[in-house]
N, C-alpha and C. Protein backbone atom coordinates (compact mmCIF):
# COMPACT_ATOMS: atom_id res chain seq x y z
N UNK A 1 94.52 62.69 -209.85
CA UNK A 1 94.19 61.84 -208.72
C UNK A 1 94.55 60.39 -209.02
N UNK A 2 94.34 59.85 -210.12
CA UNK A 2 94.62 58.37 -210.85
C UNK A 2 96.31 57.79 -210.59
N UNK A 3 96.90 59.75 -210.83
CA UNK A 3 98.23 59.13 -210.68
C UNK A 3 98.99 58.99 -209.44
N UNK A 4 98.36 59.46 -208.61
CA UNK A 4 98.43 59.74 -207.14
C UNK A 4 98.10 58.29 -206.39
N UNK A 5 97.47 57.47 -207.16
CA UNK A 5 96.56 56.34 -206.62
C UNK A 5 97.01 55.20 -206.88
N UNK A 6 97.79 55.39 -208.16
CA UNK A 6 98.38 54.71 -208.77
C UNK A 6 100.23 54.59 -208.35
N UNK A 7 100.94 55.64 -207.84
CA UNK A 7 102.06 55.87 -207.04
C UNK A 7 101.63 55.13 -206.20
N UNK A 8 100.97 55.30 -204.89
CA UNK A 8 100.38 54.85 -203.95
C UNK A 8 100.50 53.67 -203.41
N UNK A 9 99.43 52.77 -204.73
CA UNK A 9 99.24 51.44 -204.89
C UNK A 9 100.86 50.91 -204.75
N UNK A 10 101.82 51.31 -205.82
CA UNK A 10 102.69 50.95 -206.02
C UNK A 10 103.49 50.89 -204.72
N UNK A 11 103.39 52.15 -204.33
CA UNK A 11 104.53 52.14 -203.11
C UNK A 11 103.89 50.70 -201.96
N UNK A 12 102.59 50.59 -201.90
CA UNK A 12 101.99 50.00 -201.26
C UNK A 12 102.58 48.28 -201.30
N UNK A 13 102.82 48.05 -202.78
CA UNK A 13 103.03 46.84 -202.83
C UNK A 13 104.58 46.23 -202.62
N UNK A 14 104.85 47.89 -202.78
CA UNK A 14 106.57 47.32 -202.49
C UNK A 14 106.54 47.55 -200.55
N UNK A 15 106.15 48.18 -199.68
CA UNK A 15 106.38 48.21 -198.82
C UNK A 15 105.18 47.69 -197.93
N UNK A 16 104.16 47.63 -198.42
CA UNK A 16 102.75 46.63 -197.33
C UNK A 16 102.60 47.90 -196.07
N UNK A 17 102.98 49.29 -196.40
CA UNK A 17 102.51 50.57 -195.77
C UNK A 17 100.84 50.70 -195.37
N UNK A 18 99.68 50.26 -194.76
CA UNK A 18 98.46 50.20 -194.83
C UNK A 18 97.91 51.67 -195.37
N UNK A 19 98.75 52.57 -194.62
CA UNK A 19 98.67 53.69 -194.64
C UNK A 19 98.92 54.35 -196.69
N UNK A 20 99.35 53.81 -196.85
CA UNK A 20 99.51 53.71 -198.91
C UNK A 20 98.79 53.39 -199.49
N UNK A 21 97.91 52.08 -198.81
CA UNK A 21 96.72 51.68 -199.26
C UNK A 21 95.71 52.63 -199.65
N UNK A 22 95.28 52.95 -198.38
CA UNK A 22 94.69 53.56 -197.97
C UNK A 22 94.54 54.89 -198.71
N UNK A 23 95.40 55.41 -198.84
CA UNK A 23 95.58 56.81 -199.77
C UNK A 23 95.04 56.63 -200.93
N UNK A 24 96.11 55.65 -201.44
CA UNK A 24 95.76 55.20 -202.87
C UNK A 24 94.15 55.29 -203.26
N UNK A 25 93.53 54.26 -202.54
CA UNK A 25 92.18 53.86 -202.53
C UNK A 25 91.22 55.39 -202.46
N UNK A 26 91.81 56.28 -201.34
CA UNK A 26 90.76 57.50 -201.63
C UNK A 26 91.06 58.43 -202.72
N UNK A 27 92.29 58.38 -203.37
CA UNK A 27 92.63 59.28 -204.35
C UNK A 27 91.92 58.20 -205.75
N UNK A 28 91.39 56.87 -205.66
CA UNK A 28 91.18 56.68 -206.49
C UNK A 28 89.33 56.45 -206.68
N UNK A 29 89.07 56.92 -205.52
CA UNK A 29 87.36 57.49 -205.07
C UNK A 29 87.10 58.81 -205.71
N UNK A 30 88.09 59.40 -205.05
CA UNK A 30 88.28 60.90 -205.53
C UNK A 30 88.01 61.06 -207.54
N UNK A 31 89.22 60.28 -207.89
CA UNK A 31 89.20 60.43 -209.27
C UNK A 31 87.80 60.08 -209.95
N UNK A 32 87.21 59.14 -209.42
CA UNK A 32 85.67 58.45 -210.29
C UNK A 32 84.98 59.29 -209.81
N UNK A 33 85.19 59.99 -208.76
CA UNK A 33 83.74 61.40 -208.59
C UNK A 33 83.88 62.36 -209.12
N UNK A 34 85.20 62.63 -209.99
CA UNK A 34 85.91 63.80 -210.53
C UNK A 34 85.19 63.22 -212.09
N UNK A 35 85.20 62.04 -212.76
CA UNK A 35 85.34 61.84 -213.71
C UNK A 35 83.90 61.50 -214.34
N UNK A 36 83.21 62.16 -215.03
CA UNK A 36 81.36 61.84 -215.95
C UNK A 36 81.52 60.22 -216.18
N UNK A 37 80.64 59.95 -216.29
CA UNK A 37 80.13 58.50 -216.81
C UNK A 37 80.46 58.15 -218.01
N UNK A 38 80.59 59.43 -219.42
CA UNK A 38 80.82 59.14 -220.36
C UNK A 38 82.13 59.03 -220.76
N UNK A 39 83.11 59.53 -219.97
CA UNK A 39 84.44 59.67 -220.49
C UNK A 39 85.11 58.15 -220.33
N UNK A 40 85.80 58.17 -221.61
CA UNK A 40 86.41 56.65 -222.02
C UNK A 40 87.21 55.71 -220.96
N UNK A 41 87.75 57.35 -219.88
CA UNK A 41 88.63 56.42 -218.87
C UNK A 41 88.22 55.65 -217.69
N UNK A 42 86.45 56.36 -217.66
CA UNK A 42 86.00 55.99 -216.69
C UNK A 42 85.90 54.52 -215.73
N UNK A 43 85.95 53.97 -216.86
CA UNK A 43 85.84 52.11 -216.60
C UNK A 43 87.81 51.97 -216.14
N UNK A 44 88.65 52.43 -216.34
CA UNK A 44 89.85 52.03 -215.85
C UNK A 44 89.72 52.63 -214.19
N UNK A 45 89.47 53.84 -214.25
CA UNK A 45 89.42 54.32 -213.04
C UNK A 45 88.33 53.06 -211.82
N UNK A 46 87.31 53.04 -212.18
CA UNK A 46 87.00 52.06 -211.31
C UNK A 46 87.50 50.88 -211.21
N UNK A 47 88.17 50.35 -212.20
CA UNK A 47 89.10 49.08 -212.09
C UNK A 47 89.88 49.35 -211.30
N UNK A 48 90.51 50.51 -211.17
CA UNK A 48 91.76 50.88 -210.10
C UNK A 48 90.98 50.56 -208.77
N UNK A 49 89.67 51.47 -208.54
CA UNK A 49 89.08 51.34 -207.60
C UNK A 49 88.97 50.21 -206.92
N UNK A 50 88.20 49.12 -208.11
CA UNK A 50 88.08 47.51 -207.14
C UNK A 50 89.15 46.96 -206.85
N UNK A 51 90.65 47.04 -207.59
CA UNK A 51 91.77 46.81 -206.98
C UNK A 51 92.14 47.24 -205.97
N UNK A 52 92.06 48.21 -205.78
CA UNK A 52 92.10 48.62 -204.10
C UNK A 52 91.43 48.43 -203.55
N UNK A 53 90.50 48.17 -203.54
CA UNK A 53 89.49 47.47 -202.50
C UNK A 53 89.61 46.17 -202.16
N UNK A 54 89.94 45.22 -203.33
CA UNK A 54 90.28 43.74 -203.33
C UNK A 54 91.45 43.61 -202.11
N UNK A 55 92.90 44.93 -202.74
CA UNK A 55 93.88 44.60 -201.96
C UNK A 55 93.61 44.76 -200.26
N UNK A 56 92.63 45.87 -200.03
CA UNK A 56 92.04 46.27 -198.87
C UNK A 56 91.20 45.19 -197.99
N UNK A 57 90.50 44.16 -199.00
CA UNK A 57 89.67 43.31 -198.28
C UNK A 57 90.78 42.22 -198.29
N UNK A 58 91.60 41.77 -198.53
CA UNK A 58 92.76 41.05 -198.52
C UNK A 58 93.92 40.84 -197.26
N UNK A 59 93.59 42.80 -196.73
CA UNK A 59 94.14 43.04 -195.83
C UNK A 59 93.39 42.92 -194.60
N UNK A 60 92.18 42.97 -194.46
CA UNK A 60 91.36 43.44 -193.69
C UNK A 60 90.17 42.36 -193.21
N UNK A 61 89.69 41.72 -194.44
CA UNK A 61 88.78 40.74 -194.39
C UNK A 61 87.81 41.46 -193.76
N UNK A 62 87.20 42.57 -194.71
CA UNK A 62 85.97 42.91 -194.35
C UNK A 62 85.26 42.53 -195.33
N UNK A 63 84.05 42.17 -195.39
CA UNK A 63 83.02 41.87 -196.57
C UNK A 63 82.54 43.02 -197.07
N UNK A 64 82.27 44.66 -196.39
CA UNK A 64 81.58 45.48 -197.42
C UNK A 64 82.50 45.97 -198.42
N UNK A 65 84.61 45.93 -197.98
CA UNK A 65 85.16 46.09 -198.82
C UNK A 65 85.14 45.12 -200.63
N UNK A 66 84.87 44.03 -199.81
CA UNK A 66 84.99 43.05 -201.37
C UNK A 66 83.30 43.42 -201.93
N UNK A 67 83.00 43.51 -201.23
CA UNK A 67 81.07 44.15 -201.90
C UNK A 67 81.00 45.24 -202.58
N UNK A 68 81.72 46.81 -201.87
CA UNK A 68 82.32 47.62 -202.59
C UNK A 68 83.13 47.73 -203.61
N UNK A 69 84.35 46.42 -203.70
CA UNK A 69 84.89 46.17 -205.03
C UNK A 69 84.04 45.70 -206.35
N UNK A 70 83.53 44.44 -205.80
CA UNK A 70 82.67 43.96 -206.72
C UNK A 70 81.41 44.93 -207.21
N UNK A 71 80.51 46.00 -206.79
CA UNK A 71 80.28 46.57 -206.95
C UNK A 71 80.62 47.79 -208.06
N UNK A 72 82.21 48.09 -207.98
CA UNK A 72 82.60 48.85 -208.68
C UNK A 72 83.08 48.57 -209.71
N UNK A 73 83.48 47.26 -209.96
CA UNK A 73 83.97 46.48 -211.10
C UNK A 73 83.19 46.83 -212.05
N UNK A 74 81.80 46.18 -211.40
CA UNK A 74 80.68 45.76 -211.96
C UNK A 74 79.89 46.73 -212.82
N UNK A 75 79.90 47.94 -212.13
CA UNK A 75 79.86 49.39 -212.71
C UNK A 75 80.78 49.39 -213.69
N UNK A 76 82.24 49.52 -214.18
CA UNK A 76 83.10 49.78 -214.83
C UNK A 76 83.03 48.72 -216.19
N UNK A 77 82.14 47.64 -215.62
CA UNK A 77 82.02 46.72 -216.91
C UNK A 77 81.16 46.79 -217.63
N UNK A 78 79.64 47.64 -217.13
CA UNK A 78 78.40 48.28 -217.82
C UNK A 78 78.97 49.61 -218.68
N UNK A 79 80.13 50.12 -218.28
CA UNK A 79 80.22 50.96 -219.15
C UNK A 79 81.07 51.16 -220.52
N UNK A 80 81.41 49.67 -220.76
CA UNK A 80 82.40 49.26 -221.62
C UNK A 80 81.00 48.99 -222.80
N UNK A 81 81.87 49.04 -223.67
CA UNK A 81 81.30 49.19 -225.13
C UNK A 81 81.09 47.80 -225.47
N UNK A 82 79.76 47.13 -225.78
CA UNK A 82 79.51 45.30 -226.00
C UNK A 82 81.08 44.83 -227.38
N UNK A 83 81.58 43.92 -227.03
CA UNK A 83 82.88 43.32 -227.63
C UNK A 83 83.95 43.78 -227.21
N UNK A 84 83.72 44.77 -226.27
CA UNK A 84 85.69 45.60 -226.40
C UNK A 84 86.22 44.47 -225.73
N UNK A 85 87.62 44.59 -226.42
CA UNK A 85 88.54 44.19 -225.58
C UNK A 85 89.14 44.06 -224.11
N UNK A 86 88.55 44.94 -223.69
CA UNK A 86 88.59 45.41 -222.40
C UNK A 86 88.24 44.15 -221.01
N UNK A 87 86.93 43.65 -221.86
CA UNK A 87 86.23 43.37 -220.97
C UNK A 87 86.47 42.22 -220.09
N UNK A 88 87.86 41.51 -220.32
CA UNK A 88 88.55 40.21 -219.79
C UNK A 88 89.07 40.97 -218.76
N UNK A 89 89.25 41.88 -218.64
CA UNK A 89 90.18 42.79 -217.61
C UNK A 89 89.41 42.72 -216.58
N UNK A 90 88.31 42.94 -216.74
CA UNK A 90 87.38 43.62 -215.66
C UNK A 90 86.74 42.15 -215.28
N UNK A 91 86.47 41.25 -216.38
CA UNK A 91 85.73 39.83 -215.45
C UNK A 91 86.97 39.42 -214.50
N UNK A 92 88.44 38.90 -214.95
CA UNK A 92 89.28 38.88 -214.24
C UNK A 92 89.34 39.10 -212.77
N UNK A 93 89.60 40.58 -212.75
CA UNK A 93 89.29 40.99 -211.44
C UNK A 93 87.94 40.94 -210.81
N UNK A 94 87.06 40.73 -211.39
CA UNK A 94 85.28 40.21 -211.01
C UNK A 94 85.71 38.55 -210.01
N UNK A 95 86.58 37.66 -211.03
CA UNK A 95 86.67 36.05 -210.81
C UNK A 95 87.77 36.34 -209.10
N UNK A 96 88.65 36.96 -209.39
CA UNK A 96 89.93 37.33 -208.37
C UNK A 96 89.09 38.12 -207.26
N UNK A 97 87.73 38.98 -207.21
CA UNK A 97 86.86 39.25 -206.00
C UNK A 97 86.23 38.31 -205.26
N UNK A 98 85.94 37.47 -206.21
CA UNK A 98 85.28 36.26 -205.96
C UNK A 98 85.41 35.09 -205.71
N UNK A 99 86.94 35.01 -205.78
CA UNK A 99 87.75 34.08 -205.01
C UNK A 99 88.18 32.74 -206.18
N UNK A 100 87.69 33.05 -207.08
CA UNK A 100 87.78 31.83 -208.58
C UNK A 100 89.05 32.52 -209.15
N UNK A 101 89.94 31.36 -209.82
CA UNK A 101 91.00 31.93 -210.68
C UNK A 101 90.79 32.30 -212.00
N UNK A 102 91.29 33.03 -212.74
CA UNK A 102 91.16 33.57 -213.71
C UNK A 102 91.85 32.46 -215.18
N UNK A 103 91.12 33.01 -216.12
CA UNK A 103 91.85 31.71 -216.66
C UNK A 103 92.69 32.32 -217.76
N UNK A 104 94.00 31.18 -218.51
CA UNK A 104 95.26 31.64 -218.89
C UNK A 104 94.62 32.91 -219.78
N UNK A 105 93.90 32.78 -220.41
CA UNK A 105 93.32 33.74 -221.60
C UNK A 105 93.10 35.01 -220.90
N UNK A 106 92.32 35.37 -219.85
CA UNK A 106 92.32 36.41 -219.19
C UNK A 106 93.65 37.19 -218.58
N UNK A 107 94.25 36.34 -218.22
CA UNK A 107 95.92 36.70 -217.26
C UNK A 107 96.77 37.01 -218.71
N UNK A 108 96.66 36.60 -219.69
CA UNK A 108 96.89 37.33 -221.04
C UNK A 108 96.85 39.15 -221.04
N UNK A 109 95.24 39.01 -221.17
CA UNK A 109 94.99 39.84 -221.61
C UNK A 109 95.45 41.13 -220.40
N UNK A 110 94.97 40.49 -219.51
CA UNK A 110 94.78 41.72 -218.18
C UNK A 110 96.52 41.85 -218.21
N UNK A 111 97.66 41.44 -219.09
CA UNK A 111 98.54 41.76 -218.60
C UNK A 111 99.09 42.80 -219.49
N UNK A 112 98.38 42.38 -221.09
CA UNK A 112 98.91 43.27 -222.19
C UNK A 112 98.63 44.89 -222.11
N UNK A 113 99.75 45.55 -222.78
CA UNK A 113 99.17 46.85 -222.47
C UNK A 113 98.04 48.08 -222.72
N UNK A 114 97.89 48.66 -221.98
CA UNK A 114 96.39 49.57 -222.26
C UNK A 114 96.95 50.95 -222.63
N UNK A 115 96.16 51.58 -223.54
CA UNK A 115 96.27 52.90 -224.27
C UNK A 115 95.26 53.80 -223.59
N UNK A 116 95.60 54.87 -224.14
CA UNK A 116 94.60 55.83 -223.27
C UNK A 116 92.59 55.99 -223.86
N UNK A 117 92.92 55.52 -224.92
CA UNK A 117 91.64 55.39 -225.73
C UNK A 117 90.86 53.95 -225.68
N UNK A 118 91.76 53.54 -224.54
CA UNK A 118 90.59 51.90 -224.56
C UNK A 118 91.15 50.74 -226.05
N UNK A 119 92.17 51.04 -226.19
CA UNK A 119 92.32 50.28 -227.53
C UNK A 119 93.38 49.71 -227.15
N UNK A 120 93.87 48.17 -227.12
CA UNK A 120 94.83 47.33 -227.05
C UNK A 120 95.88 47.59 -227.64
N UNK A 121 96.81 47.81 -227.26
CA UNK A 121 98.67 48.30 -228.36
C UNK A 121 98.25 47.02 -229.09
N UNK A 122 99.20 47.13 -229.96
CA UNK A 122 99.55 45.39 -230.77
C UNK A 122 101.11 45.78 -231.20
């Protein structure tokens, strides 16, 4: 479902299809109801989630969408392990719901790449 959501998104951004959005966003609902609380990927999957929602309230200017993002972020950042690396990713997109810019250190990080185990390449 992640990768389905993740196509999606993509096609979405190259063509501004609402209808891509849209997909994306439920295949990536789909995946976090598919996926336990404990599994490591769980916190990316809802990151996907508030990104689509962000891009959705972006489009739409509804407030329960950016409430629903922030919401899900917010979830995805309780389930991160205290110090990971991770966790610039997820305030990032927390600051970018919230209408504040992110700062150079974060746009760093949120750009470097992610492994499947939550562990930063180097």
């Amino acid at each position: 479902m992640t990768n389905l959501g993740l196509v999606l998104a993509e096609r979405y951004e190259r063509r501004r299809a609402g209808n891509d959005l849209d997909g994306a966003v439920s295949a990536f609902r789909r995946a976090v109801e598919l996926t336990p609380d404990r599994v490591v990927v769980r916190p990316w999957m809802l990151l996907n989630l508030g990104d689509g929602l962000i891009d959705i309230y972006e489009r739409q200017h509804r407030g329960a969408d950016l409430d629903d993002a922030v919401g899900r972020l917010a979830e995805g950042l309780a389930l991160l392990s205290p110090g990971s690396a991770d966790t610039a990713a997820f305030h990032n997109r927390l600051s970018v719901g919230s209408g504040t810019t992110p700062s150079a250190t974060d746009q760093r990080i949120w750009t470097a790449p992610w492994t499947p185990h939550g562990e930063r390449s180097r």
